[in-house]
C-alpha atoms as a PDB file:
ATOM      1  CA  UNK A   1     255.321 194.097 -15.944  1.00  0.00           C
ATOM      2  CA  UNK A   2     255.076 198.215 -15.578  1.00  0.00           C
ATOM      3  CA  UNK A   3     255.993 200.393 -18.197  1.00  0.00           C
ATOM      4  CA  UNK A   4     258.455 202.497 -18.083  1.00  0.00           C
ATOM      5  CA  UNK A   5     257.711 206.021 -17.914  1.00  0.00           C
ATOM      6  CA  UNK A   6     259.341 208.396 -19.263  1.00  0.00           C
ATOM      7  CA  UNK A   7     259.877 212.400 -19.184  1.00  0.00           C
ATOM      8  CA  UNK A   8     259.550 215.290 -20.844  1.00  0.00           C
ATOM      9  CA  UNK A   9     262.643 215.902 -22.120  1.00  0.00           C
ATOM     10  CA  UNK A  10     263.382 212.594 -23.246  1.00  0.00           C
ATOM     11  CA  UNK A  11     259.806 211.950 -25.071  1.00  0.00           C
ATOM     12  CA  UNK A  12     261.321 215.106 -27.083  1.00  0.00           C
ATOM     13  CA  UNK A  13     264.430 213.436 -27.826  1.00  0.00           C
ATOM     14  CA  UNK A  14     263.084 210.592 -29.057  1.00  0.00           C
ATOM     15  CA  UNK A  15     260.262 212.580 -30.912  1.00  0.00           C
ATOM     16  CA  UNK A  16     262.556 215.461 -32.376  1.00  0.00           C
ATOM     17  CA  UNK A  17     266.151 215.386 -33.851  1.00  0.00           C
ATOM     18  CA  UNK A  18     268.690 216.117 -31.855  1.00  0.00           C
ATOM     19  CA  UNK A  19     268.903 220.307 -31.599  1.00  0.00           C
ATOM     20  CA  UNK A  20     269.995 222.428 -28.879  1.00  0.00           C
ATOM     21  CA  UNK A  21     266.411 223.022 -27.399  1.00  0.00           C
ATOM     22  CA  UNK A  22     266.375 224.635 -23.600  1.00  0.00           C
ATOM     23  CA  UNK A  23     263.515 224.888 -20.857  1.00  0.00           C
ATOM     24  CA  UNK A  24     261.679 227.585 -22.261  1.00  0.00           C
ATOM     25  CA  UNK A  25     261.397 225.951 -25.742  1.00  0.00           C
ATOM     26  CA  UNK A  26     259.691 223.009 -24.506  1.00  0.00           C
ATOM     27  CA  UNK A  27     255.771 223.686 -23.528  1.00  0.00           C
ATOM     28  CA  UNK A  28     255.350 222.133 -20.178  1.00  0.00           C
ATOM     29  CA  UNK A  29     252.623 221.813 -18.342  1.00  0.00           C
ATOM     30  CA  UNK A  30     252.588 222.449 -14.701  1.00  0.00           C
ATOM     31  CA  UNK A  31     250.624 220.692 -12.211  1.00  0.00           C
ATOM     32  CA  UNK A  32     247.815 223.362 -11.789  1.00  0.00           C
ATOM     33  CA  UNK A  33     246.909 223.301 -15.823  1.00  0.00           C
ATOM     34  CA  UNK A  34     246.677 219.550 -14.962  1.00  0.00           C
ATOM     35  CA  UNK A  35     244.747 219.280 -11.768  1.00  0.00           C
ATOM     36  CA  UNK A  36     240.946 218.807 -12.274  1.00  0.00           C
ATOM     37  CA  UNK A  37     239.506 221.876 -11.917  1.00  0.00           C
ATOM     38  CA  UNK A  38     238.302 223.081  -8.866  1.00  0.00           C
ATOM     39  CA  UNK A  39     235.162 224.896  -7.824  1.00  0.00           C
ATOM     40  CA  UNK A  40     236.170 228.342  -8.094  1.00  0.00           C
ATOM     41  CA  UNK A  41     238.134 227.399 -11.612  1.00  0.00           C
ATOM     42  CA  UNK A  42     234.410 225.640 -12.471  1.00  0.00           C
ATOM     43  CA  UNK A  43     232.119 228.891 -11.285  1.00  0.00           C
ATOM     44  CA  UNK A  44     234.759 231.380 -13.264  1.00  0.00           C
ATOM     45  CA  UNK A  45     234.185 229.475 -16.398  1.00  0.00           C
ATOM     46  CA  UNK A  46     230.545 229.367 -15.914  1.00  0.00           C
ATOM     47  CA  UNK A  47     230.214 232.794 -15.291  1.00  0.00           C
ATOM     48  CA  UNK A  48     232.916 233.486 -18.646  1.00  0.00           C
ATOM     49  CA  UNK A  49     230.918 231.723 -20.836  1.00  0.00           C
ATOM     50  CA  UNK A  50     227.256 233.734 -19.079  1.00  0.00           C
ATOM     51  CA  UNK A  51     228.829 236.832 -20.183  1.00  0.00           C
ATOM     52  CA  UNK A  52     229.100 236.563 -23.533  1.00  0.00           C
ATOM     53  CA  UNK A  53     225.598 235.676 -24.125  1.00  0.00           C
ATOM     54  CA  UNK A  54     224.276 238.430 -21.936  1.00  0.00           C
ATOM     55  CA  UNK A  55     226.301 240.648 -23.694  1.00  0.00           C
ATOM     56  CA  UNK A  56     224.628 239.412 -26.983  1.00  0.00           C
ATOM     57  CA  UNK A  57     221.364 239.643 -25.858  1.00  0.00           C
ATOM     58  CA  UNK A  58     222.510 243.260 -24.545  1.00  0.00           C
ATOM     59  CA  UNK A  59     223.320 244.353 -27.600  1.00  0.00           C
ATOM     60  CA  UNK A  60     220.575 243.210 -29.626  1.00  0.00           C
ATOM     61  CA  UNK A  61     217.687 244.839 -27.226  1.00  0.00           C
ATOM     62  CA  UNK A  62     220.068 248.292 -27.846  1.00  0.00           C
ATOM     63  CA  UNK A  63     220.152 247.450 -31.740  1.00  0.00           C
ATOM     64  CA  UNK A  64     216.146 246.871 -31.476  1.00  0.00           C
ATOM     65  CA  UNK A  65     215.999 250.041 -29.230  1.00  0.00           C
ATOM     66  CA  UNK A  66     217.792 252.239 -31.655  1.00  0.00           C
ATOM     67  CA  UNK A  67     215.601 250.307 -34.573  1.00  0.00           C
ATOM     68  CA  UNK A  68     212.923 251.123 -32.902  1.00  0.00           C
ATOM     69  CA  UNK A  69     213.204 254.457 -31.439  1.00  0.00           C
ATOM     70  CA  UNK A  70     211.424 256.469 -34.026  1.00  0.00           C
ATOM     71  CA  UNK A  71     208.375 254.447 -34.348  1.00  0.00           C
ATOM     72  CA  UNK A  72     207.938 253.983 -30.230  1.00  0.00           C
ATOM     73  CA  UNK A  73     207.876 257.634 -30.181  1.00  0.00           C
ATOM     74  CA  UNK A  74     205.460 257.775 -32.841  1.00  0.00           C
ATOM     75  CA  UNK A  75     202.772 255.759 -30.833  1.00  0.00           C
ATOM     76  CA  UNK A  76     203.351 257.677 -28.073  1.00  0.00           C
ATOM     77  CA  UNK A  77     202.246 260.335 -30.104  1.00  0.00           C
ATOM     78  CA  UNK A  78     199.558 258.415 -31.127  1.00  0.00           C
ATOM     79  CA  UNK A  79     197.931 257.167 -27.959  1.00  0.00           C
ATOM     80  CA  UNK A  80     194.861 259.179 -26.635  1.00  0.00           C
ATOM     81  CA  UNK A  81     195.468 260.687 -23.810  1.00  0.00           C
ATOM     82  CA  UNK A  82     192.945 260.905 -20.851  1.00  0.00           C
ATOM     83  CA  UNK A  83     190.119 262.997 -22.188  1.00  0.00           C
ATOM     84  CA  UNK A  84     189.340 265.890 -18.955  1.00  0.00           C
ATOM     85  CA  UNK A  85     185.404 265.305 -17.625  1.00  0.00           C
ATOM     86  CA  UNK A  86     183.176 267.785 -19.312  1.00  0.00           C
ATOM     87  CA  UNK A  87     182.774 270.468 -16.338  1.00  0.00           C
ATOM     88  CA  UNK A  88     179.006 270.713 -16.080  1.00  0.00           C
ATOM     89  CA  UNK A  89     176.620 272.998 -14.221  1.00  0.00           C
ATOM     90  CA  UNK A  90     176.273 269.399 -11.923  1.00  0.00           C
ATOM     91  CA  UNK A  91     179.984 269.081 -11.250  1.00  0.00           C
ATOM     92  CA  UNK A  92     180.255 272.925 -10.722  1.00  0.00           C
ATOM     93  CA  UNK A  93     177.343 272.406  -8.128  1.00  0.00           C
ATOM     94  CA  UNK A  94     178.568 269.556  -6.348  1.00  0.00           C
ATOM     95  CA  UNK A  95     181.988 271.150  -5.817  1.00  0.00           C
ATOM     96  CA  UNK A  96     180.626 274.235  -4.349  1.00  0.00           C
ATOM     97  CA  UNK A  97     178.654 272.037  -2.080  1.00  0.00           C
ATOM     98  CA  UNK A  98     181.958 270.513  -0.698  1.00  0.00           C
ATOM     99  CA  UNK A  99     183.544 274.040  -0.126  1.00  0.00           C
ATOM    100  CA  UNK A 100     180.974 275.059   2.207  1.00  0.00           C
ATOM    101  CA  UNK A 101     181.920 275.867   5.676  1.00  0.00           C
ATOM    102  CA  UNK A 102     179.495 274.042   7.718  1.00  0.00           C
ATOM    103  CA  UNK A 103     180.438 275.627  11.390  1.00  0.00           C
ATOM    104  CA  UNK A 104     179.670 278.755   9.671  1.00  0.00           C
ATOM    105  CA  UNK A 105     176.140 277.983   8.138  1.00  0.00           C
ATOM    106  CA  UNK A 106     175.204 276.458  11.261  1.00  0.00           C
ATOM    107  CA  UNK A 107     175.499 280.326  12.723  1.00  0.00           C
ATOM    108  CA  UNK A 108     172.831 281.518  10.074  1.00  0.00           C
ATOM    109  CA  UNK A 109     169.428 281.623  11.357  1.00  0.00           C
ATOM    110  CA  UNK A 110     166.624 281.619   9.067  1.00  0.00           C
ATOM    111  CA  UNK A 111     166.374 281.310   5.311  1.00  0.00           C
ATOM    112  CA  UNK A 112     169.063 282.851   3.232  1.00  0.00           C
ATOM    113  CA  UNK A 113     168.907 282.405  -0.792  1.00  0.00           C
ATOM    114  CA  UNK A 114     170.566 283.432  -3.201  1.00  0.00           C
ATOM    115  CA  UNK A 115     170.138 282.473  -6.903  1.00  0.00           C
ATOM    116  CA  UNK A 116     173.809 282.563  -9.240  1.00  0.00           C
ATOM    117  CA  UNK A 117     173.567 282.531 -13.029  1.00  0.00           C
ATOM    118  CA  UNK A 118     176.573 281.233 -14.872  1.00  0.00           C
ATOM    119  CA  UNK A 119     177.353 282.517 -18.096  1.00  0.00           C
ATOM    120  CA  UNK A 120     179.896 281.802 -20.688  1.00  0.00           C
ATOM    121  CA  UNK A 121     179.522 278.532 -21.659  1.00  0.00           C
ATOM    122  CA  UNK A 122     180.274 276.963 -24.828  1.00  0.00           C
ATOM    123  CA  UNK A 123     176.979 276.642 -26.677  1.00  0.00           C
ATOM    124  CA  UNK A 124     176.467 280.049 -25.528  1.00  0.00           C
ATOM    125  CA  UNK A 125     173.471 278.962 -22.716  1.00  0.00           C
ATOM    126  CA  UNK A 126     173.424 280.372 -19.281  1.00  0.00           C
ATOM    127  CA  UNK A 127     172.706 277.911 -15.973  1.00  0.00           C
ATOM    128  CA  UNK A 128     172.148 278.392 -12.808  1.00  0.00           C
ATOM    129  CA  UNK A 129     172.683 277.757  -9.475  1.00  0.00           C
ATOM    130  CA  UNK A 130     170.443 278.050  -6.197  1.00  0.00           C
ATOM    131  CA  UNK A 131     171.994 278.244  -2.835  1.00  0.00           C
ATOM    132  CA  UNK A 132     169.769 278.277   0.319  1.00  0.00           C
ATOM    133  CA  UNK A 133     171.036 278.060   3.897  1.00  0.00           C
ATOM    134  CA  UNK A 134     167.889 277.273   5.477  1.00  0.00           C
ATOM    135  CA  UNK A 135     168.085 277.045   9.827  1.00  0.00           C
ATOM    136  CA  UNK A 136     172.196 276.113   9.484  1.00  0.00           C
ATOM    137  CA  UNK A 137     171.519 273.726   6.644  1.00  0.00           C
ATOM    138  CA  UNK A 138     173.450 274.654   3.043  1.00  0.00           C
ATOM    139  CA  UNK A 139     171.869 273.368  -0.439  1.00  0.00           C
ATOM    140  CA  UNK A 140     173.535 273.514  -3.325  1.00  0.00           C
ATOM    141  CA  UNK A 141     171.441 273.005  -6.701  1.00  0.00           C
ATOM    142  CA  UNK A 142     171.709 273.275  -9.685  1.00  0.00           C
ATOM    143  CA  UNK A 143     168.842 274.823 -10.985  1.00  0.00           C
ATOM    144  CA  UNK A 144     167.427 278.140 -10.861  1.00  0.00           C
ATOM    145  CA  UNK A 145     164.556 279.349  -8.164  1.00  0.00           C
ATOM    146  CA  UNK A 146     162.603 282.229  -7.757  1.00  0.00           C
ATOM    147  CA  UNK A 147     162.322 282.470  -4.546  1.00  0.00           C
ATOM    148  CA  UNK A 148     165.788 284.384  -3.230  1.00  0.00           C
ATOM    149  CA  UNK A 149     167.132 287.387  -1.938  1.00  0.00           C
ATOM    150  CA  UNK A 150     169.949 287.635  -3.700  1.00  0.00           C
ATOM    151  CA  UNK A 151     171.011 287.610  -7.818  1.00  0.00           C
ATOM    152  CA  UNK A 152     174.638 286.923  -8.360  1.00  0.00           C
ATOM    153  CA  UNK A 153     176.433 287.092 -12.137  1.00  0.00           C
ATOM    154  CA  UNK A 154     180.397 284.806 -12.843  1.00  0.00           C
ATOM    155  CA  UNK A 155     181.363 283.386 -16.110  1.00  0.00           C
ATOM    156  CA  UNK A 156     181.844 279.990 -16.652  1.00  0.00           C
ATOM    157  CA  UNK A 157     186.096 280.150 -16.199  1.00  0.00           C
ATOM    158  CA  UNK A 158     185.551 282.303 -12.666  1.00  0.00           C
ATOM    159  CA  UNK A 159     183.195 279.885 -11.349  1.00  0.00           C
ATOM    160  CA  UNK A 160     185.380 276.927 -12.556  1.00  0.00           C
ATOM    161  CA  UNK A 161     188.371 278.485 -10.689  1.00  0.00           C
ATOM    162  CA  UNK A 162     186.277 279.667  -7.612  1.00  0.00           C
ATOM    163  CA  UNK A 163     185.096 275.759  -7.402  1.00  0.00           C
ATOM    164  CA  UNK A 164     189.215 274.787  -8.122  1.00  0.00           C
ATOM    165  CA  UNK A 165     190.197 276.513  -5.524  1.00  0.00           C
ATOM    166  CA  UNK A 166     192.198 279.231  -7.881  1.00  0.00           C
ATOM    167  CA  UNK A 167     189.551 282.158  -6.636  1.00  0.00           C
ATOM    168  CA  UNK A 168     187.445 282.840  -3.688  1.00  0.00           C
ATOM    169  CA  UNK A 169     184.240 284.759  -3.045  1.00  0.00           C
ATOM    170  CA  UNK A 170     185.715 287.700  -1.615  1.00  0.00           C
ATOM    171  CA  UNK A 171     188.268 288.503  -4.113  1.00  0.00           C
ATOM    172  CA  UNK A 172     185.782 287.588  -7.129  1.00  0.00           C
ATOM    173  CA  UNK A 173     183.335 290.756  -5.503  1.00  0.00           C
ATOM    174  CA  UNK A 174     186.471 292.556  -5.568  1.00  0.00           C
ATOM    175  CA  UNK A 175     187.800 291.886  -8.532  1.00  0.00           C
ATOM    176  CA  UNK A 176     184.230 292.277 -10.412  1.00  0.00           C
ATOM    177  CA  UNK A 177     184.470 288.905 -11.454  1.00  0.00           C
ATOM    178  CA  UNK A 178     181.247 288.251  -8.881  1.00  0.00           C
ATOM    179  CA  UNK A 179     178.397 290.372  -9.409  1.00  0.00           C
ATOM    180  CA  UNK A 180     175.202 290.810  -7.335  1.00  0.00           C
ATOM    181  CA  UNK A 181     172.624 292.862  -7.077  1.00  0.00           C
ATOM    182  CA  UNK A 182     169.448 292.362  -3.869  1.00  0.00           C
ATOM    183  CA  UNK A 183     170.252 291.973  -0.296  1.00  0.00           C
ATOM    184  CA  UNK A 184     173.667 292.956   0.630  1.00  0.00           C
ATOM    185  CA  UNK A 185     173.487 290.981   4.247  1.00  0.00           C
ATOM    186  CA  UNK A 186     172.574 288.412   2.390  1.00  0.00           C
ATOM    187  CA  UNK A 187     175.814 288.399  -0.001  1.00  0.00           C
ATOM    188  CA  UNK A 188     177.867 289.101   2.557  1.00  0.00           C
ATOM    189  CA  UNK A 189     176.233 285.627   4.741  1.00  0.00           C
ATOM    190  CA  UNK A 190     177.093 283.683   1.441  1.00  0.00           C
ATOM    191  CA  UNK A 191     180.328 284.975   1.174  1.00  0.00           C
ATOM    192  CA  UNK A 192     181.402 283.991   4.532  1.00  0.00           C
ATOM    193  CA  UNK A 193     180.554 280.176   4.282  1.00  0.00           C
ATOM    194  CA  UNK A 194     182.862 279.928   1.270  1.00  0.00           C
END
């Protein structure tokens, strides 16, 4: 035997007492709140309830952030930076080496020396250098020789920013910041490699 049924409206009559009650009173559900949900309906809820959480987490990594803030800054503060390489009288020589012109000191024939003390540093000693162009061949070293036509005279900073690239040879003679005193041909041979 099959049940009967029935609707709506008369499951509230039986339900309620008897009132004037219309349409819009009565919650009804349509066929769509119903219906098993469907794959968008699924994905839109899944996504709903991914929000929220994000959110949270979003706005606990800003509350940690803003927590945080002034103590981050103070380690960055606090971390060492890169210490700069000690510029020695090795370093100074091996980047004059590199500045060479080597199509140029392949023109000089003979021996051409010249012997560059370098004052200024900070424990107050003076170094040298030795440059030689020997038959086209350039050697920088640094140590001092006797043997050499020329005497030249920079601080410490001016041969730093000759070797830098912030200076050249010319305009250190011409600024004084170069000194020499021997051959001139000779200082003016040296000059023109670099």
């Amino acid at each position: 035997m099959r049940k009967k049924t029935s609707t709506a409206a008369e499951t509230v009559k039986n339900e309620q007492p008897i009132t004037n009650t219309t349409a819009a009173d009565l919650e009804v559900k349509t066929a769509a709140e119903t219906a098993a949900p469907t794959k968008k309906t699924r994905k839109a809820a899944a996504v709903a309830k991914e929000v929220k959480p994000r959110a949270k987490r979003n706005a606990a990594k800003a509350v940690a952030k803003s927590d945080n803030a002034p103590a981050a800054a103070e380690n960055a503060r606090k971390k060492p930076g890169r210490k700069p390489k000690p510029v020695t009288i090795d370093v100074i020589s091996a980047k004059l080496s590199k500045l060479v012109n080597k199509t140029k000191a392949a023109e000089v024939k003979g021996a051409v020396a010249v012997d560059v003390e370098v004052w200024g540093w900070d424990d107050g000693a003076n170094r040298h250098l030795y440059i030689e162009v020997l038959d086209g061949k350039v050697t920088v070293a640094p140590y001092s020789y006797d043997d050499r036509n020329l005497e030249a005279y920079i601080s410490f900073a001016d041969a730093n920013d000759l070797v830098n690239g912030k200076l050249t040879v010319k305009d250190a003679f011409a600024s004084g910041k170069l000194n020499a005193s021997g051959d001139v041909r000779t200082a003016l041979i040296i000059a023109s490699l670099f």
